[in-house]
Protein backbone atom coordinates (compact mmCIF):
# COMPACT_ATOMS: atom_id res chain seq x y z
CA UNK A 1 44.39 28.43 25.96
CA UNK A 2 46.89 25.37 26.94
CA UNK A 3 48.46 25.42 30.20
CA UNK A 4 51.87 25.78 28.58
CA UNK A 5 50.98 29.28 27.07
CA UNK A 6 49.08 30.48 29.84
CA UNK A 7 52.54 29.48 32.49
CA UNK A 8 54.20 31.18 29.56
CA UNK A 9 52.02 34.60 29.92
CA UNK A 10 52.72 34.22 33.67
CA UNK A 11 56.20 34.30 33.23
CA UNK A 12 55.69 37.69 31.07
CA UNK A 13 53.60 39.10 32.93
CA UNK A 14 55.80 38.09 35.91
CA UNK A 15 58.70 39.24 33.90
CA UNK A 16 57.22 42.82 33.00
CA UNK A 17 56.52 43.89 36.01
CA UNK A 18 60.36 44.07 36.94
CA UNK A 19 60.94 40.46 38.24
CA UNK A 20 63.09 37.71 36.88
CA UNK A 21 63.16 34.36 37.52
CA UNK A 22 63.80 32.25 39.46
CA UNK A 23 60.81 33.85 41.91
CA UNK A 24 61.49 32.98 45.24
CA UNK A 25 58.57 33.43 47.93
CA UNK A 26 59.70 33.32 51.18
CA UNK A 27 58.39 33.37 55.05
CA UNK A 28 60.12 32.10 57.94
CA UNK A 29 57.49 32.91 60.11
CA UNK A 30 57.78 33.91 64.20
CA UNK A 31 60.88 32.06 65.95
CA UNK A 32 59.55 28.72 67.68
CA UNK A 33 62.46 28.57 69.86
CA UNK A 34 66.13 29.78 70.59
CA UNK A 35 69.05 27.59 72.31
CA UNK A 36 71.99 29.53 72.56
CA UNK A 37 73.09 31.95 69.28
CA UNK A 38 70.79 29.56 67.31
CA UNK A 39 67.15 30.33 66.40
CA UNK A 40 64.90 28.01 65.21
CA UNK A 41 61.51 28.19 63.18
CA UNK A 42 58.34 25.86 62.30
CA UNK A 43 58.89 22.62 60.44
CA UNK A 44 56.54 24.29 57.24
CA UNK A 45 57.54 25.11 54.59
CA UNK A 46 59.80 28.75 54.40
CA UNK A 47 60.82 29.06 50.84
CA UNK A 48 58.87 28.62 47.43
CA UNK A 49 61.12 28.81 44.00
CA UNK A 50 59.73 29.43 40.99
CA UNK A 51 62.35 28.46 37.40
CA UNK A 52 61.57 29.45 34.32
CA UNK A 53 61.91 25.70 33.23
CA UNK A 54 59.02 25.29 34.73
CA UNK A 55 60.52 23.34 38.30
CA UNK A 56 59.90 24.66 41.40
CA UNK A 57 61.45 23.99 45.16
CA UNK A 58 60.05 23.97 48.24
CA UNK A 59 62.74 24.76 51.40
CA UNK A 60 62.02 23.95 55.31
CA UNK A 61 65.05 25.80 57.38
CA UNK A 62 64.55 25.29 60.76
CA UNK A 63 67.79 26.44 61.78
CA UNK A 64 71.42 26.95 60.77
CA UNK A 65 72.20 23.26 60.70
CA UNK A 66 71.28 21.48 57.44
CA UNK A 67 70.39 18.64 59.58
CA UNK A 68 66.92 20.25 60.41
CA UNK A 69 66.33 21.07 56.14
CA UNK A 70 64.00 19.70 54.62
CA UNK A 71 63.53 19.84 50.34
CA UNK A 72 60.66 19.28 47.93
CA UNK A 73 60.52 19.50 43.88
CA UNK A 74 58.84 19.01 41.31
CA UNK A 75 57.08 20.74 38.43
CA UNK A 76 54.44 23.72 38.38
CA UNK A 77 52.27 25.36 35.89
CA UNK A 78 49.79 27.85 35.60
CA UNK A 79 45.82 27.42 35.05
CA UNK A 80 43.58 30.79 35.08
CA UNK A 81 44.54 32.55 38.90
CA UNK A 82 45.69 29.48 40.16
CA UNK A 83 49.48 27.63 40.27
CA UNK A 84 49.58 24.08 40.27
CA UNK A 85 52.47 22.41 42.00
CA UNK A 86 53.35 18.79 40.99
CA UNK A 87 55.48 16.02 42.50
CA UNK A 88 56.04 12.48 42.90
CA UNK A 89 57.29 9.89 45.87
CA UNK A 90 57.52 6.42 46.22
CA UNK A 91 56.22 4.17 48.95
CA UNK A 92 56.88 0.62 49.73
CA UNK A 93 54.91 -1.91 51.56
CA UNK A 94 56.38 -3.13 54.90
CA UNK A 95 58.54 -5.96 54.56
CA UNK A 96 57.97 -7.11 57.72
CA UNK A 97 55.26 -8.15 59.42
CA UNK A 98 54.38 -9.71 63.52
CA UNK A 99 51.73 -10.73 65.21
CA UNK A 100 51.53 -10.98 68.62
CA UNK A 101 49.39 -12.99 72.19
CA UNK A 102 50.28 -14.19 75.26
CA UNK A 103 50.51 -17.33 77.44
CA UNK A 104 52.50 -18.38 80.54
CA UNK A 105 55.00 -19.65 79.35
CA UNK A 106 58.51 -17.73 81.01
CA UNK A 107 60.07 -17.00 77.51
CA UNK A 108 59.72 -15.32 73.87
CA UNK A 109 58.70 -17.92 71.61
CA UNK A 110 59.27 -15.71 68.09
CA UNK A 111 58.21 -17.95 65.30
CA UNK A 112 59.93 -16.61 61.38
CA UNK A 113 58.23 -17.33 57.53
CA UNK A 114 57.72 -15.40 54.53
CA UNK A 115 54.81 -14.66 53.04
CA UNK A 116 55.12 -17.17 50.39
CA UNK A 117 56.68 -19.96 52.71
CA UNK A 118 59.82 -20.31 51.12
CA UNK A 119 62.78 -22.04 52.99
CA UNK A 120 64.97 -20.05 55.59
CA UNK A 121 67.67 -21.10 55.17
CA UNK A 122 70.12 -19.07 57.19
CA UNK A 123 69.39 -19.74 60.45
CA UNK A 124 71.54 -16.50 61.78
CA UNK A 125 69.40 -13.82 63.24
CA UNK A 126 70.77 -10.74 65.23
CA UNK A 127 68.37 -9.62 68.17
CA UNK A 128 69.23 -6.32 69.53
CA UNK A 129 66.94 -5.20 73.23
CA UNK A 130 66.09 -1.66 73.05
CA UNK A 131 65.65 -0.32 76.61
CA UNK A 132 63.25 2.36 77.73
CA UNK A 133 64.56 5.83 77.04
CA UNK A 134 64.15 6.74 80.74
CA UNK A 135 66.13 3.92 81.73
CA UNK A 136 68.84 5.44 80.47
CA UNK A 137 70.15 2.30 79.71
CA UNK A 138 72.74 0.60 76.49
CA UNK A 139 70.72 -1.67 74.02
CA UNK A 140 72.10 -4.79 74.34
CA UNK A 141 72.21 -7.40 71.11
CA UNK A 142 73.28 -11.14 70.41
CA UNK A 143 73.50 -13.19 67.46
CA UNK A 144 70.92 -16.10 67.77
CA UNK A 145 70.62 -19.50 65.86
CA UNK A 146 66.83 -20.27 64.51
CA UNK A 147 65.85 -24.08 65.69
CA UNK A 148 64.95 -26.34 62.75
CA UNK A 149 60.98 -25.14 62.38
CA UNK A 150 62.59 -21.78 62.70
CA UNK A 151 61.48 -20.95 66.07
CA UNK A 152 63.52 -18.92 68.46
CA UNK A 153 63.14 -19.22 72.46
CA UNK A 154 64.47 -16.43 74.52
CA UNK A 155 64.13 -17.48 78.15
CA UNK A 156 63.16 -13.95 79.88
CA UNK A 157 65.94 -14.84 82.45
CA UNK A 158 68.26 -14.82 79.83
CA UNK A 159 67.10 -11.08 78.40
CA UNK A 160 69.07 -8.42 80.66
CA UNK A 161 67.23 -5.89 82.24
CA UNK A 162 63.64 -7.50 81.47
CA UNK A 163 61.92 -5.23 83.21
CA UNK A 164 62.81 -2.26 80.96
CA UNK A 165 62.40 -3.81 77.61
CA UNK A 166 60.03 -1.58 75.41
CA UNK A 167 61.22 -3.51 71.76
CA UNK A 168 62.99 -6.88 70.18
CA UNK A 169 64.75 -5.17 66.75
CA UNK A 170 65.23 -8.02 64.46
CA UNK A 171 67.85 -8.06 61.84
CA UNK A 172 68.10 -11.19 59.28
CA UNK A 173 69.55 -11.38 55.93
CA UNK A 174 66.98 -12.94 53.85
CA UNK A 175 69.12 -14.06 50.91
CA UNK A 176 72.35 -12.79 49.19
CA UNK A 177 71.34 -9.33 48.80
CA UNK A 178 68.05 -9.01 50.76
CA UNK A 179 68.23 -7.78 54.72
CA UNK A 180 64.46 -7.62 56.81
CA UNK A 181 64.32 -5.23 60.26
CA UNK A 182 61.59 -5.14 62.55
CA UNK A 183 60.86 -3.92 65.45
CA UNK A 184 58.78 -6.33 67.92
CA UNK A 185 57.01 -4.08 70.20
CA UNK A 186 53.21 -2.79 70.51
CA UNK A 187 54.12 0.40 72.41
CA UNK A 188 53.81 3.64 70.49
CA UNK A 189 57.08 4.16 70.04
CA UNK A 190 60.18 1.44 70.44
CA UNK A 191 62.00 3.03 72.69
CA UNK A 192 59.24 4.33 75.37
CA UNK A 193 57.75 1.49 77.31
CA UNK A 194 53.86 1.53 78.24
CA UNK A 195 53.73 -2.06 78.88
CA UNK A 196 55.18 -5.15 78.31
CA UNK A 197 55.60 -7.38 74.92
CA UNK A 198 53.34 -9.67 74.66
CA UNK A 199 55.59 -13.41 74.51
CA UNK A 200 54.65 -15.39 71.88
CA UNK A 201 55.10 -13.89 68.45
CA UNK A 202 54.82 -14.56 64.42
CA UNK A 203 57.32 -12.69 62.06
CA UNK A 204 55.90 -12.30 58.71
CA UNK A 205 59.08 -11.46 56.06
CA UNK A 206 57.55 -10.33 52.70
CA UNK A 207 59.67 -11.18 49.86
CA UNK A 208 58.83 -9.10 47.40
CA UNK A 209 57.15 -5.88 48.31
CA UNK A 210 54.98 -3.59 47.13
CA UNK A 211 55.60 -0.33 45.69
CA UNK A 212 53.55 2.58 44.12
CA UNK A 213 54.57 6.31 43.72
CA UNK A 214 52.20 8.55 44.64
CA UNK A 215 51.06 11.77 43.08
CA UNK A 216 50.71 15.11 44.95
CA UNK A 217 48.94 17.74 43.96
CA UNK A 218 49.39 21.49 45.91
CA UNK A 219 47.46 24.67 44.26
CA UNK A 220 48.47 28.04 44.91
CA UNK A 221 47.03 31.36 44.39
CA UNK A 222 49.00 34.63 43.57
CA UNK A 223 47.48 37.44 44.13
CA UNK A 224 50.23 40.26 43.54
CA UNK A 225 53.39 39.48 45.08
CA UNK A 226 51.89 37.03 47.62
CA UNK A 227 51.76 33.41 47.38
CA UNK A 228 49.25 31.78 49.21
CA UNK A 229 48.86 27.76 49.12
CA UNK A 230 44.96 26.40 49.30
CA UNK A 231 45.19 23.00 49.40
CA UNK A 232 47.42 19.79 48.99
CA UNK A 233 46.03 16.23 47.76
CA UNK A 234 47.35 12.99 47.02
CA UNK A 235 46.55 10.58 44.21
CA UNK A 236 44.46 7.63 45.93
CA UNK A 237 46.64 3.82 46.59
CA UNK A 238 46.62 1.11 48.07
CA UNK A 239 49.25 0.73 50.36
CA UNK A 240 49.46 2.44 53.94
CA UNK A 241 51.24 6.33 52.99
CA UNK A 242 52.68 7.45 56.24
CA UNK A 243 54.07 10.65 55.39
CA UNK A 244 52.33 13.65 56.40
CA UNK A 245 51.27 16.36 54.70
CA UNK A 246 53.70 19.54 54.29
CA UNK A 247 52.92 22.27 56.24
CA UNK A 248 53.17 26.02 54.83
CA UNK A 249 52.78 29.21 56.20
CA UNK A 250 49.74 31.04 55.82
CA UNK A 251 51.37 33.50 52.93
CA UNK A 252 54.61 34.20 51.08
CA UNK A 253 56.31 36.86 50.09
CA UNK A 254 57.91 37.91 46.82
CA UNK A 255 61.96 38.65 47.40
CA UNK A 256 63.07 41.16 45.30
């Protein structure tokens, strides 16, 4: 039998035992934490929709606030006891690339190319120093002017608040329509500082990245009026995917 007729006799079989569609399966699971009147759950997943047309949605609602949602779609389809969810994302290869060492020298020397040498020819960069969060302190930024080998030399006497530096941002228009950001640091995150940055540093702009979309895969199981999800995986690529893996709950529900 084809998968189309077989998620056709789900959907009669789903439909003759008193439910119509869309099918929504649904657990919030147990309250993470509450600040005020507000509770707030996991970062899984707490609602799976079923349409007729075949689509489905996935829903994370941590709280109230839309600001914590999270949303997911794609297609499904039915083969034997098992539902197959299907979707598709695109990632892009960093368009920016550093490399970093040290000498004694009492300055940043940041050196800038792209990957393919091509001229830079606006020599306008904008620097912005992001401060350690503890500092509690404003990020301070300047407009700089790249020397003629497109070097730029930041005296560390000129860089306020040295001490507390955890990241250089870099902003620089690349052509008319192109903009590169980067963030110069080798701390584990750019705004907490575990040490300092190292001073003498290459900036890599890629001018024409690369991208692939990558297919995900997510198999359910129904068993009654509970949906339980057994596995996620990923097409393989190339390029670095630094998205994680959604989270679900252990089963869902069928609202009726």
């Amino acid at each position: 039998m084809k998968s189309s007729s077989i998620a056709i006799l789900l959907l009669f079989t789903l439909q003759s035992s008193g439910q119509k569609f869309p099918l929504t399966f649904t657990n919030y699971g147990k309250p993470v934490a509450a600040f005020a009147k507000d509770t707030f759950y996991s970062s899984k997943i707490h609602e799976i929709t079923l349409s007729s047309d075949f689509t489905f949605e996935f829903w994370s609602r941590q709280s109230i606030s839309c600001f914590t949602w999270h949303h997911y779609n794609g297609t499904w389809k039915k083969e034997k006891d098992t539902l197959l969810f299907s979707d598709n994302y695109e990632i892009v290869e960093n368009d920016t690339r550093s490399t970093y060492c040290k000498d004694s020298r009492p300055s940043f020397l940041i050196g800038f190319k792209t990957d393919k040498n091509s001229e830079l020819r606006n020599k306008a960069i904008k620097i912005k120093f992001v401060y350690d969060y503890n500092a509690h302190l404003e990020d301070s930024e300047k407009i700089f002017t790249l020397k003629t080998d497109n070097t730029l030399d930041i005296p560390f006497k000129s860089v306020p608040n040295l001490s507390k530096l955890a990241a250089i941002k870099i902003e620089y228009q690349l052509d008319y329509k192109e903009k590169r950001y980067g963030y110069l640091t080798q701390n584990n995150m750019i705004n907490i500082k575990n040490g300092d940055i190292p001073n003498l540093i290459n900036v890599e702009f890629v001018e024409n990245p690369k991208k692939e979309i990558v297919h995900r895969t997510i198999k359910g199981v129904i068993k009654k009026d509970t949906l339980i999800i057994v596995s996620t995986s990923k097409a393989g690529t190339t390029l670095p995917d630094y998205r994680g893996q959604i989270e679900f709950e252990d089963s869902y529900t069928l609202l009726k």
